[in-house]
Structures are given as C-alpha cells and as structure tokens.
Protein backbone atom coordinates (compact mmCIF):
# COMPACT_ATOMS: atom_id res chain seq x y z
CA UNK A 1 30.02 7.19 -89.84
CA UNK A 2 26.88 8.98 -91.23
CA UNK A 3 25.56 9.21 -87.83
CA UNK A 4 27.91 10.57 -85.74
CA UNK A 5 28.12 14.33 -84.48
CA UNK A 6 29.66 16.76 -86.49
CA UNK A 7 32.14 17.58 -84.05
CA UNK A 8 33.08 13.66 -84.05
CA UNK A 9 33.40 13.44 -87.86
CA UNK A 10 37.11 14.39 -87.41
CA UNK A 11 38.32 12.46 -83.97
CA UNK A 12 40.91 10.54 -84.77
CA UNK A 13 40.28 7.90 -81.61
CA UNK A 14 37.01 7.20 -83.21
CA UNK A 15 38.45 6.50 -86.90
CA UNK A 16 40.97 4.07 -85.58
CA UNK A 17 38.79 2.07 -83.28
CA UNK A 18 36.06 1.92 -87.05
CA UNK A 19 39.21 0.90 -89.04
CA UNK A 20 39.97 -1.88 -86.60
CA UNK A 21 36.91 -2.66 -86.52
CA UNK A 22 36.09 -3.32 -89.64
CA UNK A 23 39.60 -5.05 -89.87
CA UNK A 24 38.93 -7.61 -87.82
CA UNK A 25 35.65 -7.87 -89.68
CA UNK A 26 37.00 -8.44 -92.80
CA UNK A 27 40.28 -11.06 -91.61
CA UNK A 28 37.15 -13.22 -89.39
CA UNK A 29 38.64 -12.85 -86.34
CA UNK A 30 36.90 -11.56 -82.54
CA UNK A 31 37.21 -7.84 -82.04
CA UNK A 32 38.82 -6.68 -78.40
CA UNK A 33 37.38 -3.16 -78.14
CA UNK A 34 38.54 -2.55 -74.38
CA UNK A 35 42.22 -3.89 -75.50
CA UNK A 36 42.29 -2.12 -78.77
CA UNK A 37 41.39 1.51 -76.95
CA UNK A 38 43.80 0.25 -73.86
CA UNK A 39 46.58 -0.15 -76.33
CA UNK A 40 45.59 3.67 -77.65
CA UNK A 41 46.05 4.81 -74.52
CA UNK A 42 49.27 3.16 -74.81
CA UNK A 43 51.31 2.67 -78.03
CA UNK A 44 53.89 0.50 -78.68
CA UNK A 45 57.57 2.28 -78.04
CA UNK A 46 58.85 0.78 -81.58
CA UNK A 47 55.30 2.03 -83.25
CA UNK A 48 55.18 6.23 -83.49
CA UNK A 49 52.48 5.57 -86.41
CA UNK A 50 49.73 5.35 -83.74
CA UNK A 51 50.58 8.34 -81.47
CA UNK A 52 51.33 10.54 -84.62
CA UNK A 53 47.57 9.38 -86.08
CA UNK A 54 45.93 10.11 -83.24
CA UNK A 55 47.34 12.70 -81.19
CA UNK A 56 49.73 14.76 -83.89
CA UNK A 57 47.60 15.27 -86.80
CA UNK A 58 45.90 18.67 -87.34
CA UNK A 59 42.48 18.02 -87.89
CA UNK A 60 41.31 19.21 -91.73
CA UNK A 61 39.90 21.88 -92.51
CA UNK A 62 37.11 21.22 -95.27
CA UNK A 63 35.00 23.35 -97.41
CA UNK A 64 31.32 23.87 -96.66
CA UNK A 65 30.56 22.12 -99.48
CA UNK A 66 32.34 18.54 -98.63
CA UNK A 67 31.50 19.17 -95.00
CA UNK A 68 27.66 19.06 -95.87
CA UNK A 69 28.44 15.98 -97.92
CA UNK A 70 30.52 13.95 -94.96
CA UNK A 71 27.61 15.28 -92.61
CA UNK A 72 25.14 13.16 -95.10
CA UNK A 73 27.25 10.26 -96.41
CA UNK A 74 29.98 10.00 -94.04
CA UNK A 75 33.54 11.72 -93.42
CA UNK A 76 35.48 11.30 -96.77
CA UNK A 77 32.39 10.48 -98.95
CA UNK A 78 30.91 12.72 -101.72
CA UNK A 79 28.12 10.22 -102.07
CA UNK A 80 25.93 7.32 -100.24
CA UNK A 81 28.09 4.03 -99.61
CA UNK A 82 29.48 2.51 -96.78
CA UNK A 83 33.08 0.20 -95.80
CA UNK A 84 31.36 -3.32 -96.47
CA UNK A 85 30.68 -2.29 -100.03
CA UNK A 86 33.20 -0.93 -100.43
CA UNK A 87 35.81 -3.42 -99.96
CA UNK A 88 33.80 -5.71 -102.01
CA UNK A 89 35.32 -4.14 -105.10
CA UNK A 90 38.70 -5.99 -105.33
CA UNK A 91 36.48 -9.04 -105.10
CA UNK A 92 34.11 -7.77 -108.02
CA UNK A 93 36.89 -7.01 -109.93
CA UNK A 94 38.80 -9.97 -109.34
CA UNK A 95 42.52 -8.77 -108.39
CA UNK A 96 44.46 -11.31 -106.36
CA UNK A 97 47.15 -10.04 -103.68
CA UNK A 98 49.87 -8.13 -105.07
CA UNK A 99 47.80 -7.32 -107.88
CA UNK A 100 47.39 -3.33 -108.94
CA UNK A 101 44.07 -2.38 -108.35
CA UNK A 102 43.70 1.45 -110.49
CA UNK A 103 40.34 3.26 -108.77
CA UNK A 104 38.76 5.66 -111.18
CA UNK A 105 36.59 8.68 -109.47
CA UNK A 106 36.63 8.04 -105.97
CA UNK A 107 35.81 11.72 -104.88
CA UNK A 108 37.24 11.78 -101.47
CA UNK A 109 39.49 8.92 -99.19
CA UNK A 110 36.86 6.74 -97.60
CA UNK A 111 36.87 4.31 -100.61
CA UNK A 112 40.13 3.73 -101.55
CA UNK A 113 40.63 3.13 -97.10
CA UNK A 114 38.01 0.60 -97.21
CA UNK A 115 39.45 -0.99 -99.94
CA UNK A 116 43.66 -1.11 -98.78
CA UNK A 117 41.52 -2.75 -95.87
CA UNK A 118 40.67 -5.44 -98.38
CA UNK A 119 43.63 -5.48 -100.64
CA UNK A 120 46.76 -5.18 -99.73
CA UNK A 121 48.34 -4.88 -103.36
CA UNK A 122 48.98 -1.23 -104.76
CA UNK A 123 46.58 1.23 -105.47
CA UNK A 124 46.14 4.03 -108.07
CA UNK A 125 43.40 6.23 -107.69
CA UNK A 126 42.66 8.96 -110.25
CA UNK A 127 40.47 12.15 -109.63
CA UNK A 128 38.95 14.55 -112.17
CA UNK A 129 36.76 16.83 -109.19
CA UNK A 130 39.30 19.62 -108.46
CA UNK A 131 37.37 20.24 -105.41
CA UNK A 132 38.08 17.16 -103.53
CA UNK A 133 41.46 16.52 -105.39
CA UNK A 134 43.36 18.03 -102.16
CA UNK A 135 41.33 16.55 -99.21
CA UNK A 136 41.73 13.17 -101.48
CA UNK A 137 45.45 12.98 -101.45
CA UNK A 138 45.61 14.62 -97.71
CA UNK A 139 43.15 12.04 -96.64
CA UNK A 140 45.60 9.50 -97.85
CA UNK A 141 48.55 10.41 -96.38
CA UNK A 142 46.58 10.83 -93.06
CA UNK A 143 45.27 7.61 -92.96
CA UNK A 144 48.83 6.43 -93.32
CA UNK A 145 48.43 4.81 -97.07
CA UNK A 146 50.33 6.56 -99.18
CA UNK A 147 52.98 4.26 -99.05
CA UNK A 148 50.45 2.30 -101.55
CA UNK A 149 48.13 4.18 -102.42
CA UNK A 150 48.62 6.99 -105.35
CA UNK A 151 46.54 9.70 -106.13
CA UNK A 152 47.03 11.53 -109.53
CA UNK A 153 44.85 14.17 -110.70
CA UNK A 154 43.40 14.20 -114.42
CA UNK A 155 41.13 15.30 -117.26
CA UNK A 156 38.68 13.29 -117.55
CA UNK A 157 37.76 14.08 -120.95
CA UNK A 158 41.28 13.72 -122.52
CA UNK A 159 43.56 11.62 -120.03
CA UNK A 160 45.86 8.86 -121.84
CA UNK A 161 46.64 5.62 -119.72
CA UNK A 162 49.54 3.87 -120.40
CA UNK A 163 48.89 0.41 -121.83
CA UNK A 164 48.10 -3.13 -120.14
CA UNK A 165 49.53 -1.65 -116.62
CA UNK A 166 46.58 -2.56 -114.53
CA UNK A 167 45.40 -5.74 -112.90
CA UNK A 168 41.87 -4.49 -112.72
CA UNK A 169 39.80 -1.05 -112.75
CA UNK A 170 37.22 0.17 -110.44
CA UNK A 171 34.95 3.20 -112.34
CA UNK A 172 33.07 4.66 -109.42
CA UNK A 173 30.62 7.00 -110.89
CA UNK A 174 33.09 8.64 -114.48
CA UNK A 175 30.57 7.72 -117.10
CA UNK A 176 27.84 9.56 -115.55
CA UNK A 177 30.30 13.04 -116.17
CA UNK A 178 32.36 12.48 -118.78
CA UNK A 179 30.99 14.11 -121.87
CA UNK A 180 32.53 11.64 -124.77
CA UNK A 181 31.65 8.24 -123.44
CA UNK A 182 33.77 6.49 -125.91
CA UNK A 183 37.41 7.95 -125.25
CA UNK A 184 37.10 6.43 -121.45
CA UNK A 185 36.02 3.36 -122.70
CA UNK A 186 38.76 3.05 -124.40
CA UNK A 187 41.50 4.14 -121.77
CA UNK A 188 39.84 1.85 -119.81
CA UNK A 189 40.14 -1.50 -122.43
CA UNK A 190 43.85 0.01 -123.27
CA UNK A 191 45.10 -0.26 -120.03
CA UNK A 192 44.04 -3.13 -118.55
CA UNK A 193 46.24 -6.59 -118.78
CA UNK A 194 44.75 -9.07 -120.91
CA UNK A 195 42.29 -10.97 -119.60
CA UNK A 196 41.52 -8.32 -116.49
CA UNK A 197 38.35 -6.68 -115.70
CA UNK A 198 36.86 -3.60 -115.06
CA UNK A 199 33.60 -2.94 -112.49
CA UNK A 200 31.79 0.17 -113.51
CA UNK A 201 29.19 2.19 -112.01
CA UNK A 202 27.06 4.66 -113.17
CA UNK A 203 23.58 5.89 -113.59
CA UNK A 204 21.58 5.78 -116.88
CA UNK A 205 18.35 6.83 -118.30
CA UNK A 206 16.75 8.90 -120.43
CA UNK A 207 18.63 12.24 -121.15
CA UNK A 208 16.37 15.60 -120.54
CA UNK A 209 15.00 18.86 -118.37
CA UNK A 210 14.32 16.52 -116.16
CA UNK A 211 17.62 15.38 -115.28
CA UNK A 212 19.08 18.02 -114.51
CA UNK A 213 17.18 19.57 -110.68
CA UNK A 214 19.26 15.93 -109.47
CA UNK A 215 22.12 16.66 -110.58
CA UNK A 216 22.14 20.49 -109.46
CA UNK A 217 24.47 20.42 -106.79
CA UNK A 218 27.15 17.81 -108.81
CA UNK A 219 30.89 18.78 -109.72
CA UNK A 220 29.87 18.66 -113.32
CA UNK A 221 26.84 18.58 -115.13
CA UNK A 222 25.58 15.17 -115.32
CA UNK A 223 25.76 13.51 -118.88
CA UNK A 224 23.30 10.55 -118.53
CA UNK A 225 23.12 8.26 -121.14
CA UNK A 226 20.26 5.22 -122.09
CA UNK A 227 21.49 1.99 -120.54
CA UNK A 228 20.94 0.22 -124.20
CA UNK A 229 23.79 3.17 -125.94
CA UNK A 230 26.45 3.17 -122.45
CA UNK A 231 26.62 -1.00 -123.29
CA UNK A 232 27.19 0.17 -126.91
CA UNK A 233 30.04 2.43 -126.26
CA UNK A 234 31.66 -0.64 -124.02
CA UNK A 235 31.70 -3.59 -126.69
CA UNK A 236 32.55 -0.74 -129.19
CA UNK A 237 35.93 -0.35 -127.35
CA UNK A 238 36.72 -4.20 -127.01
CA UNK A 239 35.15 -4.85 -123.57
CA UNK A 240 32.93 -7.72 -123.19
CA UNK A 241 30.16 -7.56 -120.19
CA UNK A 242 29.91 -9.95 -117.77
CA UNK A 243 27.12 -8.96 -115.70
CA UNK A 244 25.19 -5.94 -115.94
CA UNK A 245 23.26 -5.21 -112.82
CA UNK A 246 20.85 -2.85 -111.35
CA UNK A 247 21.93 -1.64 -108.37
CA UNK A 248 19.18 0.81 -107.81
CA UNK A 249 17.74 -0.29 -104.59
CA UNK A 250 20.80 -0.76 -103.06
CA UNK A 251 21.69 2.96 -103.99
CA UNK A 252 18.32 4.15 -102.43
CA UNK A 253 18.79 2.00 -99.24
CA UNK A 254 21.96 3.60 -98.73
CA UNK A 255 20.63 7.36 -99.72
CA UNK A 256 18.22 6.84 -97.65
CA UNK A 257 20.02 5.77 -94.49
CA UNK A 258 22.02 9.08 -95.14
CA UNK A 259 18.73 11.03 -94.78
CA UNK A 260 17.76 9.45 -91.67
CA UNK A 261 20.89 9.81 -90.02
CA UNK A 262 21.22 13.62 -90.80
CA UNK A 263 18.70 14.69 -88.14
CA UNK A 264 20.95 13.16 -85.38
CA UNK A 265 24.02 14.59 -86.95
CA UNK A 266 22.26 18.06 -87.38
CA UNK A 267 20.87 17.70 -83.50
CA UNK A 268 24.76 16.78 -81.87
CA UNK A 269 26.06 19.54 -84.66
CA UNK A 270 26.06 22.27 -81.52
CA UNK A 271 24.98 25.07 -84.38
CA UNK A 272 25.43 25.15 -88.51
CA UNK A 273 27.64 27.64 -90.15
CA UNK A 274 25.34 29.23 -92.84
CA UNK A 275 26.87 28.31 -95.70
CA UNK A 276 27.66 24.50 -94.88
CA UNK A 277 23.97 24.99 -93.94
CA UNK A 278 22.94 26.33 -97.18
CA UNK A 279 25.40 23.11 -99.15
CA UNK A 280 23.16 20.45 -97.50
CA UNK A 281 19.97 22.18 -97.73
CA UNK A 282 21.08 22.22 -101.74
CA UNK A 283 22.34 18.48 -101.62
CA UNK A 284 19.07 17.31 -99.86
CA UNK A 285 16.14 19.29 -102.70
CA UNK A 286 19.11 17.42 -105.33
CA UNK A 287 18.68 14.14 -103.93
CA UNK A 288 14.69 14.46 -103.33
CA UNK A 289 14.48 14.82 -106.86
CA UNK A 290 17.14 12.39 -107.85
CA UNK A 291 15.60 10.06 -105.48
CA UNK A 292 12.28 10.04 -106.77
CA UNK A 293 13.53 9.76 -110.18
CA UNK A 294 14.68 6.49 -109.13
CA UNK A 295 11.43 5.03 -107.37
CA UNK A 296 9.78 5.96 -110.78
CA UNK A 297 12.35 4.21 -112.70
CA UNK A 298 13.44 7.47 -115.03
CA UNK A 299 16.51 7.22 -113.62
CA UNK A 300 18.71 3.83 -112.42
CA UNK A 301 21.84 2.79 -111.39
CA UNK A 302 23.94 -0.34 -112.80
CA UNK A 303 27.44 -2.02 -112.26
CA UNK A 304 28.58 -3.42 -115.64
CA UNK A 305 31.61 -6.40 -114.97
CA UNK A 306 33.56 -5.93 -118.04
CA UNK A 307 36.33 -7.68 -119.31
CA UNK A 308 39.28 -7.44 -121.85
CA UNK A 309 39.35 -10.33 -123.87
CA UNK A 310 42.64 -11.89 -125.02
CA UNK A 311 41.69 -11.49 -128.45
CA UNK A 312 41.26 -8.15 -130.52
CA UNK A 313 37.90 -6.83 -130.80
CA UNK A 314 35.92 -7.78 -134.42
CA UNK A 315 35.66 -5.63 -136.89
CA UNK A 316 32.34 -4.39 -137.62
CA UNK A 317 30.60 -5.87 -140.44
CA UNK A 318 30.06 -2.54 -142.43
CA UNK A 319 34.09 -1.83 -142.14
CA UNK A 320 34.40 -5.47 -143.45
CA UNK A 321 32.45 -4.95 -146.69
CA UNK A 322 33.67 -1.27 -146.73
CA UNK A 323 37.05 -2.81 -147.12
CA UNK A 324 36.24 -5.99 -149.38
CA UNK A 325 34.65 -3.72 -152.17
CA UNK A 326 37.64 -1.39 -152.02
CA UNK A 327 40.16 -4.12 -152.75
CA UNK A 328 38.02 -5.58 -155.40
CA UNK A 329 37.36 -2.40 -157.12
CA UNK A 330 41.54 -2.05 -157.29
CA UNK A 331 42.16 -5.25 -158.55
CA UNK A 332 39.31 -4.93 -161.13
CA UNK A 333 41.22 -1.30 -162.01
CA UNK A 334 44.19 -3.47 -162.62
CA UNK A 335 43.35 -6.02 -164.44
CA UNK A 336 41.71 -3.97 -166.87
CA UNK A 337 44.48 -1.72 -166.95
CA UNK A 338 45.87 -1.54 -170.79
C-alpha cells in the first residue's frame, strides 16, 4: 500500500480487491481478480456489506500528521510493516481458532485487519496514542470488524487488566514508551491464561542524547532500555522467554522499502499541503537518524516469545534468606523468653 498515490490511499475499490487478495493468499487458494472486481460491479442482493464499503462510506479525514505516516508506511500504519507479517502474529503467539487474541499498541487499523484476516477468534486491541485512538476505532468499524474486534483506549502507565482473560498477547512496540517497564510486565503475566504466551516487540539499546533526534517525531518520548535489563523486568514478573530475536534487519528492510516508495507516492500526490509536507519531512530526518542508529548497532529491535508458566514465579533468593532469618530470630526471641 506504501506505493500507491495519495489520492488512492483512501479508494475503497482498491482496499477490497488487497483484502481479497491477501485472503486468498492466506486460505491457499487461486485468486480471480477479473471475477472478484466483476462481482464489485455487482453485489449480491442479500449482501448490502459490499455496496455500503465501497460506495457509502465517507472517505476519512486524517490529520497531517498520520497522513504523512500512511504516505510512508501505508494507509492505517504509524510505522514500517506490511499484511504478511502481520498476520503471522496469531501464529507467533500461538492462539488456536476461537481463541482471544488481546493486541497491545497497534497505532492505527492495518494490523489488527491483517490479523482478523488470519484469525478469526475475537480481538481486543488497546491504544495509549490519543492521536490515532479515533482513526483506530473508525478504521475498524469501516473495515466492517467491529463485530470482533474491540478497541479500548488506556493509560499506559497505570492500566489494570483483568486476570487470566486472554488466550495470548501481541505487544507491538509499548515497552519502547512506557516509562515503568515493570507495571506492564506485569499486566501482561496477570492476564494471560496459564500456559499462554505473549510476542513482544520493541527496540533496545543504550539509553542517551543520542536517542532522542530518532525518536523526535514519536507520540511519546522514547524510553529505551538495554536488552540485558528489558529481559530482567520480564522473568521478574513471572514470564519465561522463549525466543528472543533480533529483528533488526527485517525492520530496516521494511523502513527502507517505505523510503523508496515515497518518491512515487510524492510524484502521483498531485501537490502537498504544507503541513502534511512539513510531518514527513520531520518523520524522514527521525528515521535517517534512527536508521543509522541501527546499521551501527546502537540501537536494535527484538521480539521476545514469552510465556506464563503454570507454576508461580520463584522467589528470589535474597527474599528467601530475608525471610528465613526473620523467623529464626522470632523463635530464638521465644524461646528465650522468661
């Protein structure tokens, strides 16, 4: 989607015929493109969905500031990814059909579509940006989810999850934000079932000046955090780690794809309005520098698997001894009591 002209970003033909697309993709099957646009032209009598998708829906009306991003990543993306990736995430998590799938972070709808594409069990999404919390619920709704697909707005820092109500959690990009690393980590191991796992993603490195021209034009500042303490603040809340991958290149590849695909976007574009203008000419010195960060390996991105075990998390050793001297110092106050 990250190459098609800005005045395409919205048409509704075109975002059908990609979801189909990548439907039949996904299910194996051969993909009819002259039937599926025939049947466009024609929708079933007994199936208003289609004609009210494509034909009755105003088109949105976004901020500068997400239109730069969808003009760089993609309509409904706030960052680089793309549909196959996407709906690999039930997978990674490992949620069967039926199962509830919670999405932490996903910024804008393009995600969570790509991944009701993939799963068809329920989905709860939860969004701490205020800026994309509306375009995120009415990209849902437009797309014809929100019969499964929730979208609940929180504080990131201080939200409370009920407990053991999901099947597995997707954390798209939270820990790189949230400023007290430990209180999500342990949302996150309180409300997952026993036994389910969590997939999160996030960038670490060494906190400093540095960090922060990459993360200029982010919805909060960045809170980046050595690889070696983020893995701490996991097994301190319970969760054991799977896998712990570097993602990096995969990030760049996709970054970079944005970046070469903005010149044909910018040239079919038919003239800029200044300030969406101005929001990718900030996103693009924000993402040199972030970019570079990465090829230098000052910066990096991971997906930790994590998983709650059945069992309650050990106590650490100092607590133990903590807790051994205490009771032996009562009973030796009561035996030598007169």
């Amino acid at each position: 989607m990250a190459g098609v002209a800005l005045k395409s970003l919205f048409d509704k033909r075109k975002r059908a015929l990609a979801t189909a697309r990548f439907r039949a993709w996904w299910e194996g099957e051969a993909f009819d493109e002259a039937a599926f646009l025939a049947s466009l032209e024609s929708p079933p009598a007994n199936d208003p969905g289609v004609e009210k998708e494509l034909f009755d829906e105003a088109e949105p009306s976004l901020s500068p500031r997400l239109k730069a991003l969808g003009m760089l990543w993609g309509l409904g993306r706030i960052m680089p990814g793309d549909q196959a990736m996407d709906a690999l995430e039930p997978a990674r998590v490992g949620v069967e059909r039926g199962a509830v799938l919670a999405v932490f972070g996903p910024g804008l709808p393009a995600p969570l579509i790509s991944i009701a594409l993939a799963h068809p069990g329920r989905i709860e999404a939860f969004e701490w940006r205020e800026e994309t919390i509306a375009e995120l619920t009415d990209g849902v709704r437009r797309a014809n989810y929100d019969d499964r697909i929730s979208v609940t707005r929180i504080d990131l820092e201080a939200n409370v999850w009920p407990v053991g109500v999901f099947d597995g959690i997707w954390c798209l990009d939270d820990f790189s934000f949230v400023c007290y690393a430990p209180h999500l980590a342990q949302q996150i191991f309180k409300s997952l079932k026993e036994g389910a796992r969590a997939v999160v993603e996030s960038y670490v490195g060494l906190p400093g000046d540095h960090i922060q021209p990459a993360f200029a034009t982010s919805f909060a500042e960045p809170q980046i955090r050595p690889r070696a303490d983020l893995l701490q603040v996991f097994a301190d809340a319970g969760l054991t780690v799977d896998e712990d991958e570097d993602v990096t290149a995969e990030h760049l590849d996709l970054a970079r794809t944005g970046f070469r695909n903005l010149r044909t976007v910018l040239a079919d574009s038919h003239g800029l309005d200044p300030q969406t203008g101005r929001e990718i000419a900030w996103e693009a010195q924000a993402w040199a520098v972030r970019m570079k960060l990465m090829t230098q390996g000052r910066l990096a991105r991971r997906r930790f698997s994590l998983r709650k075990d059945t069992l309650p998390p050990a106590e650490p050793e100092i607590e133990v001894r903590a807790r051994e001297a205490l009771a032996a110092a009562l009973h030796a106050s009561k035996t030598n009591a007169p």
